[in-house]
PDB file of N, CA and C in Angstrom:
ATOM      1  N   UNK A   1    -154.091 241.221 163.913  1.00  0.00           N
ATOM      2  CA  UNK A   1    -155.070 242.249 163.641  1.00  0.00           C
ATOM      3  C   UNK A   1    -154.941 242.687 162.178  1.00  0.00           C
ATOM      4  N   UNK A   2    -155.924 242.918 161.564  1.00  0.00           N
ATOM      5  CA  UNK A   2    -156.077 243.090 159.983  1.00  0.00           C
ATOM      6  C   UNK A   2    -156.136 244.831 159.990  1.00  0.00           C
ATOM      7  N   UNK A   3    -155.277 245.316 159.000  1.00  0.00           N
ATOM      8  CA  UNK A   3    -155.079 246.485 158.922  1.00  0.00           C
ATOM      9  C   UNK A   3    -154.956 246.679 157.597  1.00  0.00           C
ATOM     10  N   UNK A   4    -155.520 248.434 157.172  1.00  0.00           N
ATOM     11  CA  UNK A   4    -155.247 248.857 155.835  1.00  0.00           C
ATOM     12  C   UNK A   4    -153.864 248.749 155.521  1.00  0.00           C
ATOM     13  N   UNK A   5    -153.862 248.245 154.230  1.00  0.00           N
ATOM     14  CA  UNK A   5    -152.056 247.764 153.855  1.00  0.00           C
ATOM     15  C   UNK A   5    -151.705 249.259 152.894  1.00  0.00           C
ATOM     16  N   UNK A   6    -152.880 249.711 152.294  1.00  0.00           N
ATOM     17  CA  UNK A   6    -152.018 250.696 150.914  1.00  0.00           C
ATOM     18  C   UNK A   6    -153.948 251.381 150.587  1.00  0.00           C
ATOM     19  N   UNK A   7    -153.043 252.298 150.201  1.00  0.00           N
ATOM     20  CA  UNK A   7    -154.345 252.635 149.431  1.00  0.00           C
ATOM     21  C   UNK A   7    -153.866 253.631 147.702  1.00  0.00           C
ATOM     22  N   UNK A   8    -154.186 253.588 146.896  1.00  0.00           N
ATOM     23  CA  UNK A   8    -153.842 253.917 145.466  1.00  0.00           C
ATOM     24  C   UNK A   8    -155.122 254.519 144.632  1.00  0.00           C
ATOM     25  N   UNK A   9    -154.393 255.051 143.640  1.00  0.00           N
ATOM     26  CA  UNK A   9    -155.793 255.612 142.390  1.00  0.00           C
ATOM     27  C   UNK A   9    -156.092 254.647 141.803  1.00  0.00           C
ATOM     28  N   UNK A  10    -156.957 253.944 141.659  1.00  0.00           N
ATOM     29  CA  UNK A  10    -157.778 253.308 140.375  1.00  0.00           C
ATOM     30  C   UNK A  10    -156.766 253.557 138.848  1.00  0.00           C
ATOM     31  N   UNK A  11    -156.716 252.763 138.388  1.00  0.00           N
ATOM     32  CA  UNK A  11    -156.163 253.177 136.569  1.00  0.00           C
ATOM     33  C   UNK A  11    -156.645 254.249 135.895  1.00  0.00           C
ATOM     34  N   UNK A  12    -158.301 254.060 136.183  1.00  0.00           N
ATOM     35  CA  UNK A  12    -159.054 254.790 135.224  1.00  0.00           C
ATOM     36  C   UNK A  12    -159.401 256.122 136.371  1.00  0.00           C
ATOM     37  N   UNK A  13    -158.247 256.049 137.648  1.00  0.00           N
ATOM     38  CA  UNK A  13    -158.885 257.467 138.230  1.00  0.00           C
ATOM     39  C   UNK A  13    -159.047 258.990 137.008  1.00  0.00           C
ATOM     40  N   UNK A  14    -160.076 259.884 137.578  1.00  0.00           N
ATOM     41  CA  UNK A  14    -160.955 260.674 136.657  1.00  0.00           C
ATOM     42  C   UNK A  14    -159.231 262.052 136.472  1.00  0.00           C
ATOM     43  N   UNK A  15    -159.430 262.330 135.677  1.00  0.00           N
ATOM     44  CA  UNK A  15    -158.142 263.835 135.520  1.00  0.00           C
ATOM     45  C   UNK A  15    -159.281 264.969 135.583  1.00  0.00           C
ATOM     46  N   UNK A  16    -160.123 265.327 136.162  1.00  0.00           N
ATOM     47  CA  UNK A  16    -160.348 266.223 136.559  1.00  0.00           C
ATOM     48  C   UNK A  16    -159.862 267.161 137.887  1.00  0.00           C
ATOM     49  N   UNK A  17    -160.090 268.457 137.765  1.00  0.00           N
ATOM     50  CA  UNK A  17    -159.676 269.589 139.022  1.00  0.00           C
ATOM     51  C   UNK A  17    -160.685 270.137 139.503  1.00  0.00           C
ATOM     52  N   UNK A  18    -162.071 269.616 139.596  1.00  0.00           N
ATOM     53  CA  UNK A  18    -162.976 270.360 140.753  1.00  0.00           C
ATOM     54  C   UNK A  18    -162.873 269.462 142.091  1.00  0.00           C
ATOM     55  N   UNK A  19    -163.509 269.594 143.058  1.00  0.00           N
ATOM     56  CA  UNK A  19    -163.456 269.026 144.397  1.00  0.00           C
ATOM     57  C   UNK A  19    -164.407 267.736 144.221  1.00  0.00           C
ATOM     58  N   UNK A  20    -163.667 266.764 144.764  1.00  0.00           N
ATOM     59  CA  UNK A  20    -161.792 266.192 145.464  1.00  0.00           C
ATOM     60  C   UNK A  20    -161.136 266.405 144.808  1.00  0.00           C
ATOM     61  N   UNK A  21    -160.785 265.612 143.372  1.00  0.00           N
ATOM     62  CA  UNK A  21    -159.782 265.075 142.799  1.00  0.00           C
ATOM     63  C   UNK A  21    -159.120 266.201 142.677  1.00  0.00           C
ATOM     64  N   UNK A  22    -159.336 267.449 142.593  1.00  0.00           N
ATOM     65  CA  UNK A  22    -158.107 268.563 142.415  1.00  0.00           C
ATOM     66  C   UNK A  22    -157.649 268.821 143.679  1.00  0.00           C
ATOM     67  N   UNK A  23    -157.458 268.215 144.902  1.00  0.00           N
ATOM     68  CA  UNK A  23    -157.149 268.405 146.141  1.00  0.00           C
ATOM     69  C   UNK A  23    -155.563 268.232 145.850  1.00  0.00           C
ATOM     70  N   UNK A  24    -154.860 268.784 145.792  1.00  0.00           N
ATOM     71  CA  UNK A  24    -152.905 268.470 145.173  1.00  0.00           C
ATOM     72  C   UNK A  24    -152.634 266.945 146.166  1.00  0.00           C
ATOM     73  N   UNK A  25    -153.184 267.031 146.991  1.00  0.00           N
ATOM     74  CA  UNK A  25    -152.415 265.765 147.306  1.00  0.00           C
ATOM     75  C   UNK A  25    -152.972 264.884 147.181  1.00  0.00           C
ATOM     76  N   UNK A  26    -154.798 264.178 146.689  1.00  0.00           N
ATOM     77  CA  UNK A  26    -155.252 263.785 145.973  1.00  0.00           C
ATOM     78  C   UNK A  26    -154.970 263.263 144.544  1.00  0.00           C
ATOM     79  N   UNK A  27    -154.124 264.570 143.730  1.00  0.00           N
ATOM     80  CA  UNK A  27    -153.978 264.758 142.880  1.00  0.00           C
ATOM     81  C   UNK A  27    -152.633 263.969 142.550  1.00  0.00           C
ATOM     82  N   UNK A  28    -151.588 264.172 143.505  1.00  0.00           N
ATOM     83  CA  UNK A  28    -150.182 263.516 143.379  1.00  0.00           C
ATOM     84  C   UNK A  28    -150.310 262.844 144.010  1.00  0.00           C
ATOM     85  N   UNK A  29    -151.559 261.518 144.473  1.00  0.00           N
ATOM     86  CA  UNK A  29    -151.485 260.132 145.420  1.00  0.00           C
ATOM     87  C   UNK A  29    -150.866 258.651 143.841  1.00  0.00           C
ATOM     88  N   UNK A  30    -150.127 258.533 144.404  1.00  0.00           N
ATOM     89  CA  UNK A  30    -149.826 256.922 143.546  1.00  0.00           C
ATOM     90  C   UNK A  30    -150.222 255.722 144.273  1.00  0.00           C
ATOM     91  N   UNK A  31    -149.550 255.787 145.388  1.00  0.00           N
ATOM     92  CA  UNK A  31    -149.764 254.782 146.533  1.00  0.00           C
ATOM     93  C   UNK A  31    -149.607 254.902 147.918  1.00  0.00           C
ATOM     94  N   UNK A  32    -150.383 254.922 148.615  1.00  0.00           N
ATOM     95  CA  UNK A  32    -149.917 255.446 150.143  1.00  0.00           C
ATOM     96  C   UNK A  32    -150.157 253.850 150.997  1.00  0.00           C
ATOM     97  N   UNK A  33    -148.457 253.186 151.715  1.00  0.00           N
ATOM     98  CA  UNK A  33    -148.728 252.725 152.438  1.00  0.00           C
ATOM     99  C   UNK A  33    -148.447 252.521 153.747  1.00  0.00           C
ATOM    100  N   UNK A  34    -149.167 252.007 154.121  1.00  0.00           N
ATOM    101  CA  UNK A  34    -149.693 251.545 156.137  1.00  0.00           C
ATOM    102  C   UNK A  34    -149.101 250.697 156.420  1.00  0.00           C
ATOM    103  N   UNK A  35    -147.786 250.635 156.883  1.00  0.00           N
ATOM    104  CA  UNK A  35    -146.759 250.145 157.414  1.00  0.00           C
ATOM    105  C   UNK A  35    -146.814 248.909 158.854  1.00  0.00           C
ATOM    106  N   UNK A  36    -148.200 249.889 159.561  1.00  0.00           N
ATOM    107  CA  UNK A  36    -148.385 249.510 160.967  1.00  0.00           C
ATOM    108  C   UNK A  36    -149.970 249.692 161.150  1.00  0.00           C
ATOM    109  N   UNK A  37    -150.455 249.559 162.544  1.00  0.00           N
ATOM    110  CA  UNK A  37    -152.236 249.546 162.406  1.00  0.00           C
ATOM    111  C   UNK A  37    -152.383 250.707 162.732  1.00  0.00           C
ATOM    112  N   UNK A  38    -151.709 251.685 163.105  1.00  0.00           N
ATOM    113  CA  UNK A  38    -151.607 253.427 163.422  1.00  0.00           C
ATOM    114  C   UNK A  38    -151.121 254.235 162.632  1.00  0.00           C
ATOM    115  N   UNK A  39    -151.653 255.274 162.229  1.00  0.00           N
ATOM    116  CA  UNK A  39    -150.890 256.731 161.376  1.00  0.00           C
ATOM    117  C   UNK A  39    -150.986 257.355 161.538  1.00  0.00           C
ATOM    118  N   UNK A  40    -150.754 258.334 161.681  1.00  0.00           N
ATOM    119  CA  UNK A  40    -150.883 260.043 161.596  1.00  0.00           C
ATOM    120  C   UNK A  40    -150.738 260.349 160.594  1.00  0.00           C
ATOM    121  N   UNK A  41    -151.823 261.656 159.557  1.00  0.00           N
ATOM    122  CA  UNK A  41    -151.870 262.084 158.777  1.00  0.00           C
ATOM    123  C   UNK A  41    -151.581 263.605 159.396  1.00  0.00           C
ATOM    124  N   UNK A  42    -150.853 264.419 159.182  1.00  0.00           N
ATOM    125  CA  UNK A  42    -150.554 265.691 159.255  1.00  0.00           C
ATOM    126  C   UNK A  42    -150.935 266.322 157.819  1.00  0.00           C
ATOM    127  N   UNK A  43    -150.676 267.726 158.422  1.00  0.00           N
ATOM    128  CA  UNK A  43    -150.463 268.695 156.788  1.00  0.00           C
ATOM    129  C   UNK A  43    -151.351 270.264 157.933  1.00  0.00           C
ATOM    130  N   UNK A  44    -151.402 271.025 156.881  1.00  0.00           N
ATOM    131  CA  UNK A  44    -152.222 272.010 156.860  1.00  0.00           C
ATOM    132  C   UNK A  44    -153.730 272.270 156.754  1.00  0.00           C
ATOM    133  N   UNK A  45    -154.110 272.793 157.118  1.00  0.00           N
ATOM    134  CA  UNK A  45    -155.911 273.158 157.301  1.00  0.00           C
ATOM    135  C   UNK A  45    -155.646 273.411 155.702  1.00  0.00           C
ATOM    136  N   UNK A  46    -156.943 272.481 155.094  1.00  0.00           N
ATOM    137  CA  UNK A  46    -156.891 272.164 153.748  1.00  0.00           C
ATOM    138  C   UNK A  46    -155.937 271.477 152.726  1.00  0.00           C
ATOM    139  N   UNK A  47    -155.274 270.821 153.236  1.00  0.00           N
ATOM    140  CA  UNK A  47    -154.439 269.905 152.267  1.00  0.00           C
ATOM    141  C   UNK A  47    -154.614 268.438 152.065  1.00  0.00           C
ATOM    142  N   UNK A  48    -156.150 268.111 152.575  1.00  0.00           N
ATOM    143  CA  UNK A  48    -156.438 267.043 152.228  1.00  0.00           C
ATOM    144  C   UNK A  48    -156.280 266.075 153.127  1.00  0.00           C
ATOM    145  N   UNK A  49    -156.125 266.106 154.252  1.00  0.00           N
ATOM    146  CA  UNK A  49    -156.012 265.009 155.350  1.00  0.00           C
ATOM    147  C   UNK A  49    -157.610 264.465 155.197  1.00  0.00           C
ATOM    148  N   UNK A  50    -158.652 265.213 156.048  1.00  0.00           N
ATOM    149  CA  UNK A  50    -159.830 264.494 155.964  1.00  0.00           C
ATOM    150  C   UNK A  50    -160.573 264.026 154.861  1.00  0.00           C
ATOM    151  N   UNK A  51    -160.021 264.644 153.621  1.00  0.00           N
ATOM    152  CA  UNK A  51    -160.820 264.246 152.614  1.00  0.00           C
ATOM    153  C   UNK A  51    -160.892 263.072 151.874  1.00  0.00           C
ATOM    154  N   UNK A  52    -159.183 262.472 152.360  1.00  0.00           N
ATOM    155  CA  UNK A  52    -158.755 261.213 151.673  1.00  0.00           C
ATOM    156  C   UNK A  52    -159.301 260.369 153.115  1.00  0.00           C
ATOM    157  N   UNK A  53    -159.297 260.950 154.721  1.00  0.00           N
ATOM    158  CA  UNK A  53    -159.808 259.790 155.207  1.00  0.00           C
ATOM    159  C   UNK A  53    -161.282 259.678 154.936  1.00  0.00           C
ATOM    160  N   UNK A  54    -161.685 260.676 154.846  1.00  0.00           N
ATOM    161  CA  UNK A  54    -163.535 260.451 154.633  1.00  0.00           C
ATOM    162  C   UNK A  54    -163.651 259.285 153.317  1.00  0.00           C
ATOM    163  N   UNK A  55    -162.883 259.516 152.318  1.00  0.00           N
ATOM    164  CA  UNK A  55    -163.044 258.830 150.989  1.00  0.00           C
ATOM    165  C   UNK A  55    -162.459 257.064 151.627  1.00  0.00           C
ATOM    166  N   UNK A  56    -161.166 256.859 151.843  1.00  0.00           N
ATOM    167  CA  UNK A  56    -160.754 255.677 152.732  1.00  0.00           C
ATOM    168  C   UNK A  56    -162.008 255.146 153.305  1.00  0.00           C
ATOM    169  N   UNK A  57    -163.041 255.941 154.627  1.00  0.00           N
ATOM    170  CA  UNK A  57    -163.676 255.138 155.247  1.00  0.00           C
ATOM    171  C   UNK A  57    -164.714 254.697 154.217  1.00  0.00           C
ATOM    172  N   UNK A  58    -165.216 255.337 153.369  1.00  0.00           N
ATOM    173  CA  UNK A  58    -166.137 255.168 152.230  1.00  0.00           C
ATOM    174  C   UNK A  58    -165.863 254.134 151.885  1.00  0.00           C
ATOM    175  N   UNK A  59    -164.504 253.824 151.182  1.00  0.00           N
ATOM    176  CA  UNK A  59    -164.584 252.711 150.640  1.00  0.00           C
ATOM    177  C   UNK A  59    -164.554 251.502 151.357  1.00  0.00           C
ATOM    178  N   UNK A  60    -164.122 251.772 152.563  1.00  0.00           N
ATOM    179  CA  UNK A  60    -164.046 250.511 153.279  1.00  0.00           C
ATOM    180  C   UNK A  60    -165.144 250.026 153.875  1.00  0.00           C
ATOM    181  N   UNK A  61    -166.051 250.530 153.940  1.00  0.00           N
ATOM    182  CA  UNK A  61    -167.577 250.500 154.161  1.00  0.00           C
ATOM    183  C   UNK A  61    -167.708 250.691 155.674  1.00  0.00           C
ATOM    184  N   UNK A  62    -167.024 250.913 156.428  1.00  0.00           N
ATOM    185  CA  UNK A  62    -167.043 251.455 157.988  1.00  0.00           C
ATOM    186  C   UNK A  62    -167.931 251.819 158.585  1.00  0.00           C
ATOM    187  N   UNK A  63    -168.179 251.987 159.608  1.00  0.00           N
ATOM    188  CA  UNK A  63    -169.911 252.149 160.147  1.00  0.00           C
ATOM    189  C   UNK A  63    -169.345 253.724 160.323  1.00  0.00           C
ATOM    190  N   UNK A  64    -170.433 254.310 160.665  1.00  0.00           N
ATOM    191  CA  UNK A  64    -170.423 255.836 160.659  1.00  0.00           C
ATOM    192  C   UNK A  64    -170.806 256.052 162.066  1.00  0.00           C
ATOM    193  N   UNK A  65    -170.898 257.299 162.389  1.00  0.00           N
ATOM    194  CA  UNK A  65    -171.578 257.775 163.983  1.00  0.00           C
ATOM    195  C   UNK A  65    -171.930 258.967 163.564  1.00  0.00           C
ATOM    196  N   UNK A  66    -173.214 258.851 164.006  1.00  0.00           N
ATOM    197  CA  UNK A  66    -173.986 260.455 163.469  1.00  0.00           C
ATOM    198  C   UNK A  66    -175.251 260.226 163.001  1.00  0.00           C
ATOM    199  N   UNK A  67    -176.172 260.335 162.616  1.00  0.00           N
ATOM    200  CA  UNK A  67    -177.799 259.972 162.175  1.00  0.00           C
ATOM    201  C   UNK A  67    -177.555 259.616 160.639  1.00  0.00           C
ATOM    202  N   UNK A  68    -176.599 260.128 159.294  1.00  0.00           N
ATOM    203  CA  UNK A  68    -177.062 259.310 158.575  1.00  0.00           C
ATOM    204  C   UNK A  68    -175.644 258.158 158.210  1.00  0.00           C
ATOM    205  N   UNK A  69    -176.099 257.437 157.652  1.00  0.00           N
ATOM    206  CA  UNK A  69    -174.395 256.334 157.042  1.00  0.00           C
ATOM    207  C   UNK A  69    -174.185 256.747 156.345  1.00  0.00           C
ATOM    208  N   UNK A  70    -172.550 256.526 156.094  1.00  0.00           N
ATOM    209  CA  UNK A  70    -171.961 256.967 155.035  1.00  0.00           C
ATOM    210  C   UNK A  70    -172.641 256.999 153.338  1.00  0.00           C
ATOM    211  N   UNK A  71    -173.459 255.957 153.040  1.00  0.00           N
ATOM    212  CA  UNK A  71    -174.278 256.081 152.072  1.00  0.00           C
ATOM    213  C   UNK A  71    -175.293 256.477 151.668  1.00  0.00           C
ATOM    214  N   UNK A  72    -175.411 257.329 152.510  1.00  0.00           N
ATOM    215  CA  UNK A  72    -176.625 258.529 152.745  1.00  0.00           C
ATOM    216  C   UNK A  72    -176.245 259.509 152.656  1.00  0.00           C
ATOM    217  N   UNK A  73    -175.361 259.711 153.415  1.00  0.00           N
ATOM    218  CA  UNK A  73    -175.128 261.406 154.379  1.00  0.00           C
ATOM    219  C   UNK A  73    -174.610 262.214 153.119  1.00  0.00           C
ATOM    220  N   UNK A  74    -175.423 263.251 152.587  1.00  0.00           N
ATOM    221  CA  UNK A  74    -175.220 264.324 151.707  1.00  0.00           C
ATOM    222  C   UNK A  74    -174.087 264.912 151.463  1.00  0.00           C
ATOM    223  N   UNK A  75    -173.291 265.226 152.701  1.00  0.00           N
ATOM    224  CA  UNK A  75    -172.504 265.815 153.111  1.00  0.00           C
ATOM    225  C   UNK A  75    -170.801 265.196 152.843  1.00  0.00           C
ATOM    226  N   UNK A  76    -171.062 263.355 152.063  1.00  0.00           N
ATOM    227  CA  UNK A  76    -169.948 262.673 152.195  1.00  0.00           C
ATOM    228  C   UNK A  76    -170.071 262.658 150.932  1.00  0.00           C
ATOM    229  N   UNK A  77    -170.859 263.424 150.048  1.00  0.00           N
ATOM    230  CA  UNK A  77    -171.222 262.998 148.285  1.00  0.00           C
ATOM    231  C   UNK A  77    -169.540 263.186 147.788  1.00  0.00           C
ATOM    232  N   UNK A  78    -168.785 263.934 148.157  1.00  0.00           N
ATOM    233  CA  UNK A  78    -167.416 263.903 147.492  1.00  0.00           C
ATOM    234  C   UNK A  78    -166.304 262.753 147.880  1.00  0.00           C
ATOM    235  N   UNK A  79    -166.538 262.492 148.642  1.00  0.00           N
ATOM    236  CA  UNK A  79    -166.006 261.408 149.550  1.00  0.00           C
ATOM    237  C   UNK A  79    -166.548 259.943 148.964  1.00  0.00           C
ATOM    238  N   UNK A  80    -167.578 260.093 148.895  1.00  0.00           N
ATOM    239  CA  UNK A  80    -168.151 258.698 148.111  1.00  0.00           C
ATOM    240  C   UNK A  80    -167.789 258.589 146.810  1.00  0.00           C
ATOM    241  N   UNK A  81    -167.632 259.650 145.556  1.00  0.00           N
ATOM    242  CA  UNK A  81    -167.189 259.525 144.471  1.00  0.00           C
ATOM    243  C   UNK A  81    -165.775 259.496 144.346  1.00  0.00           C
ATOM    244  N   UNK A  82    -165.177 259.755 145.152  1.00  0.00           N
ATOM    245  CA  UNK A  82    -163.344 259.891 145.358  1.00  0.00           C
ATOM    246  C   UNK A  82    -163.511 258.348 146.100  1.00  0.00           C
ATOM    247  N   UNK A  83    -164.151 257.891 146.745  1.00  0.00           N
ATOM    248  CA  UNK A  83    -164.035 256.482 147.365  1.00  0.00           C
ATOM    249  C   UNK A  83    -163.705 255.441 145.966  1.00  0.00           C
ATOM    250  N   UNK A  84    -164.811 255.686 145.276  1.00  0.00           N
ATOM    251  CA  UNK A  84    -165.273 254.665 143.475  1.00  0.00           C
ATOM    252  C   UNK A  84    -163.910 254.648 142.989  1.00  0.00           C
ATOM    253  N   UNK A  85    -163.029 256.084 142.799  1.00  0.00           N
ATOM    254  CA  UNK A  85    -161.998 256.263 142.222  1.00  0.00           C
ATOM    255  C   UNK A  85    -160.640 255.349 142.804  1.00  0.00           C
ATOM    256  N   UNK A  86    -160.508 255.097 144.286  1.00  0.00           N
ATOM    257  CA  UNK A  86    -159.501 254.602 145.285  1.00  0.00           C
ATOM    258  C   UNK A  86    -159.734 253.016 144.821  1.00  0.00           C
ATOM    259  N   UNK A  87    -158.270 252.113 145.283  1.00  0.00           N
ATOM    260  CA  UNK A  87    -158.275 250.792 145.261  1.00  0.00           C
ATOM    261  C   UNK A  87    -157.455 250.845 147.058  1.00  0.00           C
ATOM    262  N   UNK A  88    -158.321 250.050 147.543  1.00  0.00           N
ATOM    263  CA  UNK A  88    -157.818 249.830 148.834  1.00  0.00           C
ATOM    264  C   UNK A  88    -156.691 248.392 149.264  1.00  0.00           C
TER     265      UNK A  88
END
């Protein structure tokens, strides 16, 4: 079974601090890797769990569930530009 191996910043990720990239753990990602085909992401309400998976599924081009796709849906516009920034 094919599984995400790592995921990292781009070289040219952006040094800005508005939302995402100022998310601290966004901010201090080098390389995160996937050991196995399961993870748990923990943390606190707001420390960036969904934001790096919303950006992850972005880049991986994943089908969505909900009326619009990920390359639509208004609502993923930060997620899609933090996706550009990620190397999967």
């Amino acid at each position: 079974m094919v599984h995400l191996c790592a995921v990292s910043k781009k070289p040219d990720f952006p040094d800005r601090n508005d939302y995402p990239f100022g998310v601290p753990i966004i901010r201090a990602l080098e390389e995160l890797t996937f050991r196995a085909p399961v993870t748990f992401l923990v943390g606190e309400n707001g420390s960036g769990k969904s934001t790096l998976l919303e950006a992850i599924a972005v880049a991986a081009d994943l089908p969505a569930i909900g009326q619009e796709d990920l390359r639509r849906d208004p609502t993923l516009a930060p997620a899609r530009e933090l996706a550009g920034a990620l190397r999967l």
